[in-house]
C-alpha atoms as a PDB file:
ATOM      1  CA  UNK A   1     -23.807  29.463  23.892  1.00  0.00           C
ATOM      2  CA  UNK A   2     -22.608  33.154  25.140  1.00  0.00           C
ATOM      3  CA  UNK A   3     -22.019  35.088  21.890  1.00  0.00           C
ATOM      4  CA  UNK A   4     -18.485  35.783  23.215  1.00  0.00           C
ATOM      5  CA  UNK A   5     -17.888  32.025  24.356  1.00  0.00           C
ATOM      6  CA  UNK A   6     -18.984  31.145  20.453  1.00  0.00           C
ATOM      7  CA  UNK A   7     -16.358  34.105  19.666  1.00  0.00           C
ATOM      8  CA  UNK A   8     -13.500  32.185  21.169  1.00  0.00           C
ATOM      9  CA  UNK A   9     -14.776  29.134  19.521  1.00  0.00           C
ATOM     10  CA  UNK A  10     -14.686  30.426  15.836  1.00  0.00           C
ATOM     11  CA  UNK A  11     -10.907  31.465  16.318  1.00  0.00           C
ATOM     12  CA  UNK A  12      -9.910  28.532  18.010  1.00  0.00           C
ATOM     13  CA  UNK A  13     -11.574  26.932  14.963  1.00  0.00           C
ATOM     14  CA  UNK A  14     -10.675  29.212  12.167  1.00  0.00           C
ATOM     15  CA  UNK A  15      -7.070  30.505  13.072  1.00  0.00           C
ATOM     16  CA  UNK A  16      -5.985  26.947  14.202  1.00  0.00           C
ATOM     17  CA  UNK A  17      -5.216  27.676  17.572  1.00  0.00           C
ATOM     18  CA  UNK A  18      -4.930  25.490  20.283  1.00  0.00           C
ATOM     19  CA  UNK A  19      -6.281  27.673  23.227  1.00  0.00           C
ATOM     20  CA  UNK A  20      -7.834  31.169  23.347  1.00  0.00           C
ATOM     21  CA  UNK A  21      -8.680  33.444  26.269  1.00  0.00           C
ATOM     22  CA  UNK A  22     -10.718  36.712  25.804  1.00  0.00           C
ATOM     23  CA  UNK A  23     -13.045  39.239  27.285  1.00  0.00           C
ATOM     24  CA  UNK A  24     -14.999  41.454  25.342  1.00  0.00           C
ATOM     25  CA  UNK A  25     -12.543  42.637  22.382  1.00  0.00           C
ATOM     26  CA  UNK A  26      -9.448  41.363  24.108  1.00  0.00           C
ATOM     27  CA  UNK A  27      -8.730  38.234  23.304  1.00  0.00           C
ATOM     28  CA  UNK A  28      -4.890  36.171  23.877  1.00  0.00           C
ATOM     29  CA  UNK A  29      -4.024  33.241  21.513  1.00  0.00           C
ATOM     30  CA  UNK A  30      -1.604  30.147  21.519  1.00  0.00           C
ATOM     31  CA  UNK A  31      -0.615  27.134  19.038  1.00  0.00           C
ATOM     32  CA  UNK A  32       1.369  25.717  22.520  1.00  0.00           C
ATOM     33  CA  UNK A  33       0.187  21.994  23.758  1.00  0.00           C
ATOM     34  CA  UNK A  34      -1.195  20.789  26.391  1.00  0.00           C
ATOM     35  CA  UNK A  35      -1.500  23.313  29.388  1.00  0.00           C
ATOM     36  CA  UNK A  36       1.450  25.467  28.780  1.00  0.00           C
ATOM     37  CA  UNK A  37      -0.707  28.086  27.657  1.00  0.00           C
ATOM     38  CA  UNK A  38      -3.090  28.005  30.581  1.00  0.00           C
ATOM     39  CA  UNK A  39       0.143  28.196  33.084  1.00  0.00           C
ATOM     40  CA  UNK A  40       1.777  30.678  30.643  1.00  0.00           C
ATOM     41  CA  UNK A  41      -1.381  32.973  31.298  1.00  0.00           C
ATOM     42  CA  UNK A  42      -1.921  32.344  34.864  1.00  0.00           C
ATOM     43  CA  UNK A  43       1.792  32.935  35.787  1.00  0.00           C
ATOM     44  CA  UNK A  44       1.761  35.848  33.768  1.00  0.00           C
ATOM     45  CA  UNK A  45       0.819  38.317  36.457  1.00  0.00           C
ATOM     46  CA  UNK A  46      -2.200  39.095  34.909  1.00  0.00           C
ATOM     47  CA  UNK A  47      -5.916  38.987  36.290  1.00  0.00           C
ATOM     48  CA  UNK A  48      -8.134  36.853  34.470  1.00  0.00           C
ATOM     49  CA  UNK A  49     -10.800  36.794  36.510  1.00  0.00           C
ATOM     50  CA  UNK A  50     -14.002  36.609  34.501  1.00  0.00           C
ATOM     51  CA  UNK A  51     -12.098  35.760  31.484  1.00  0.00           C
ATOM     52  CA  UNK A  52     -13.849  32.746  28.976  1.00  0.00           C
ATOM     53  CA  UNK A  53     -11.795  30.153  27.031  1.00  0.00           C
ATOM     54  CA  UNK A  54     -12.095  28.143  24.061  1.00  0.00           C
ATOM     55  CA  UNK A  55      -9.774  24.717  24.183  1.00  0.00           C
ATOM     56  CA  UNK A  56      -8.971  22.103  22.106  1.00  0.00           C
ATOM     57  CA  UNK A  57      -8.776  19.210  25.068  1.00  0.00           C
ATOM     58  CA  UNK A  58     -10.179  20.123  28.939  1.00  0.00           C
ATOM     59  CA  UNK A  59      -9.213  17.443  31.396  1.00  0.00           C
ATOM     60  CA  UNK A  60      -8.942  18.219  35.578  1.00  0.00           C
ATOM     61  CA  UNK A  61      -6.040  19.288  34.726  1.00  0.00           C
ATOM     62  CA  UNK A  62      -6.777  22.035  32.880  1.00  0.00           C
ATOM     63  CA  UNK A  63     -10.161  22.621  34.547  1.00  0.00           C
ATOM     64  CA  UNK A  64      -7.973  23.386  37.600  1.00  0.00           C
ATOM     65  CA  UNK A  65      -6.203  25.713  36.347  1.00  0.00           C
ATOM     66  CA  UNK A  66      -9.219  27.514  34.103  1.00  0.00           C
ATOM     67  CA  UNK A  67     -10.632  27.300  38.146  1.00  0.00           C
ATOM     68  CA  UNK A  68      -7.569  29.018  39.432  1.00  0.00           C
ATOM     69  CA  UNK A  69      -7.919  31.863  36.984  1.00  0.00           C
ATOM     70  CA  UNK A  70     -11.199  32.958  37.856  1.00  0.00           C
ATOM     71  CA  UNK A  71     -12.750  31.729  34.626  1.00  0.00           C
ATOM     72  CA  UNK A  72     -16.264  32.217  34.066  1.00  0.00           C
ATOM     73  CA  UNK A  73     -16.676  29.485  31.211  1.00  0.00           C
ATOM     74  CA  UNK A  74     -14.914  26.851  29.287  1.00  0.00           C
ATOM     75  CA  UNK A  75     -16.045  25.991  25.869  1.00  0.00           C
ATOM     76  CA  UNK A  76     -13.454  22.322  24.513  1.00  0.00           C
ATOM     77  CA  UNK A  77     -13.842  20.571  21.609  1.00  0.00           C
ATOM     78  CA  UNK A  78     -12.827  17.155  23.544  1.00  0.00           C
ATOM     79  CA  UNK A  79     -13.767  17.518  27.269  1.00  0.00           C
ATOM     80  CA  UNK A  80     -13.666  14.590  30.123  1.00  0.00           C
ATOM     81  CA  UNK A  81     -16.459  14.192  31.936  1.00  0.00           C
ATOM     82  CA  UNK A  82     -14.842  14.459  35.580  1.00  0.00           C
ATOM     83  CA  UNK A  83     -13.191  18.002  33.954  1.00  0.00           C
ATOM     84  CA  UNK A  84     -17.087  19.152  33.202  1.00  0.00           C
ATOM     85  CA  UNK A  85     -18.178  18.046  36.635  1.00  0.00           C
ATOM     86  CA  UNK A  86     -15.605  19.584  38.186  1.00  0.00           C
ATOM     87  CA  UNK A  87     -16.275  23.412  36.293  1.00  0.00           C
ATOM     88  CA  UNK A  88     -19.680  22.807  36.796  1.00  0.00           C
ATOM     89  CA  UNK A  89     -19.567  22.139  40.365  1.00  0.00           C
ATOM     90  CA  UNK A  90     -17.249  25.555  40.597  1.00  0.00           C
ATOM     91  CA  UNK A  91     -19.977  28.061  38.554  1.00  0.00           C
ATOM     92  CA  UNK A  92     -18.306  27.600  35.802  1.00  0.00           C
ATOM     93  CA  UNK A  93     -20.590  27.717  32.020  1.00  0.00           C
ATOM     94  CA  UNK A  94     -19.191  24.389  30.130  1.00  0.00           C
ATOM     95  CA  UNK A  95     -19.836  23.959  26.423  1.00  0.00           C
ATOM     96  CA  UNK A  96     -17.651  20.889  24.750  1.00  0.00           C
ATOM     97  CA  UNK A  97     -18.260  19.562  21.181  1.00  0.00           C
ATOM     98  CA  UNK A  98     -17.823  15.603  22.258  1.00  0.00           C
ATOM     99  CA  UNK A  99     -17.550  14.320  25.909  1.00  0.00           C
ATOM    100  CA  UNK A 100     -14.933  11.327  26.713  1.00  0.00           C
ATOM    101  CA  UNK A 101     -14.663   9.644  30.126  1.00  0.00           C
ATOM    102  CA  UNK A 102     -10.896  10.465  30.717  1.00  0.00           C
ATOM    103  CA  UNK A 103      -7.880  11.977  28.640  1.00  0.00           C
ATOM    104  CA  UNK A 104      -5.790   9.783  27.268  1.00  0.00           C
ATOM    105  CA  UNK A 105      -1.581  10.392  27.012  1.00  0.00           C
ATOM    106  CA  UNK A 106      -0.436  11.805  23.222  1.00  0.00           C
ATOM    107  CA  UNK A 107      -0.672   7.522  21.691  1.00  0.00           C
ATOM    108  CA  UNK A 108      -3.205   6.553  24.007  1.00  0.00           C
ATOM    109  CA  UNK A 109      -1.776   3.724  25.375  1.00  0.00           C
ATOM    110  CA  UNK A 110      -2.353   5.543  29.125  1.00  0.00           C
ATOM    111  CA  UNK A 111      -4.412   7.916  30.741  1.00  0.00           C
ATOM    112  CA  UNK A 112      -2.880  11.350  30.377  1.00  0.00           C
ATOM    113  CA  UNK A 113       0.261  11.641  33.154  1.00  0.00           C
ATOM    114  CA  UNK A 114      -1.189  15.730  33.577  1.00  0.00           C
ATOM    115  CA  UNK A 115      -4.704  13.693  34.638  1.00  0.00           C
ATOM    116  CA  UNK A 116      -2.920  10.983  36.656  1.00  0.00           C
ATOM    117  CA  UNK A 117      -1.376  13.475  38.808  1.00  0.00           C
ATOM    118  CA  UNK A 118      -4.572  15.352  40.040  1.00  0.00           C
ATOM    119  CA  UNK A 119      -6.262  12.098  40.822  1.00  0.00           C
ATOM    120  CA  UNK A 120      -8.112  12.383  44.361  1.00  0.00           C
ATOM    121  CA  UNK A 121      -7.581  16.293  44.723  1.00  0.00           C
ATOM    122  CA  UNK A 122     -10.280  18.583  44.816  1.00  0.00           C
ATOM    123  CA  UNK A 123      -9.004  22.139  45.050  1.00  0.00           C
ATOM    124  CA  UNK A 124      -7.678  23.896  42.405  1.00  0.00           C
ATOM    125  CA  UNK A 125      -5.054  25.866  44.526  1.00  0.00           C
ATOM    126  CA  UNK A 126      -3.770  22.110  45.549  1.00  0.00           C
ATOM    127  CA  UNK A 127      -3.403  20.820  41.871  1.00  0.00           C
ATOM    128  CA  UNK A 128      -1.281  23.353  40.668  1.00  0.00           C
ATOM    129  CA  UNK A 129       2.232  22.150  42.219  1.00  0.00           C
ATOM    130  CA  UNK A 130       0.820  18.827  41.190  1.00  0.00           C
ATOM    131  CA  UNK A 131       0.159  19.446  37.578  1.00  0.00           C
ATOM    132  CA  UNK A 132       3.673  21.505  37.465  1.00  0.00           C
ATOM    133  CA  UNK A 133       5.393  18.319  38.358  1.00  0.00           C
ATOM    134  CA  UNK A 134       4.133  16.289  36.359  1.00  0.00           C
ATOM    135  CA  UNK A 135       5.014  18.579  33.589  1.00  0.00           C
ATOM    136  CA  UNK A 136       8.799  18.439  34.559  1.00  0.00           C
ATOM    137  CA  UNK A 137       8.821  14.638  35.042  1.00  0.00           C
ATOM    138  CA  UNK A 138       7.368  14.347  31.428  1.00  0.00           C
ATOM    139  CA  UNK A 139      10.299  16.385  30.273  1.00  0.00           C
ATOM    140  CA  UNK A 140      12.746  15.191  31.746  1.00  0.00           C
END
């Protein structure tokens, strides 16, 4: 694993975070769920390009997004498979602790509604209305 990937992995471990995002020594945390810190960055204004992260749960959901930012590799403690084909297929470096077949919702009685609503795209920049949907349907 890149020394700075495993970097992002110790605070994401340690501090109890639930995403973090860093180059070099500049590194952005979050305690949010789900993908609100991934939109929080990316609609930030900011440039990210190159940027790794270190995440608790990486479906194509979030692997979109990670895509959109221009990040250069993803290391999850819970990772779906289609999420690590899909980074890999787009350059980016995956490292996951335990790989799943598919997200499930918050009691797993579903597949996650953030998953359900990329189903059959295959361009980041077309999954991000999608995703940002589904985030307003779910709290609604």
């Amino acid at each position: 694993m890149h020394p700075e990937l495993e970097n992002l992995r110790n605070t994401l471990k340690n501090e109890k975070c639930t995403c973090v995002l860093g180059i070099g020594n500049v590194i952005f945390k979050s305690t949010d769920k789900g993908v609100q810190p991934l939109l929080d960055w990316m609609n930030s204004g900011n440039n990210y390009m190159g940027y790794m992260i270190a995440d608790k749960v990486v479906g194509r959901a979030a692997a979109f997004i990670d895509i959109a930012m221009g990040i250069r590799a993803v290391y999850a403690e819970v990772i779906s498979q289609p999420a690590k084909e899909l980074l890999e297929n787009n350059h980016v470096e995956v490292e996951a602790d335990m790989i799943v077949p598919d997200i499930l919702n918050r009691d797993k009685s579903d597949r996650c509604p953030l998953e359900k609503s990329v189903d059959g795209i295959n361009d980041a920049a077309q999954a991000l209305m999608p995703i940002e949907m589904a985030i307003i349907r779910m709290n609604l």
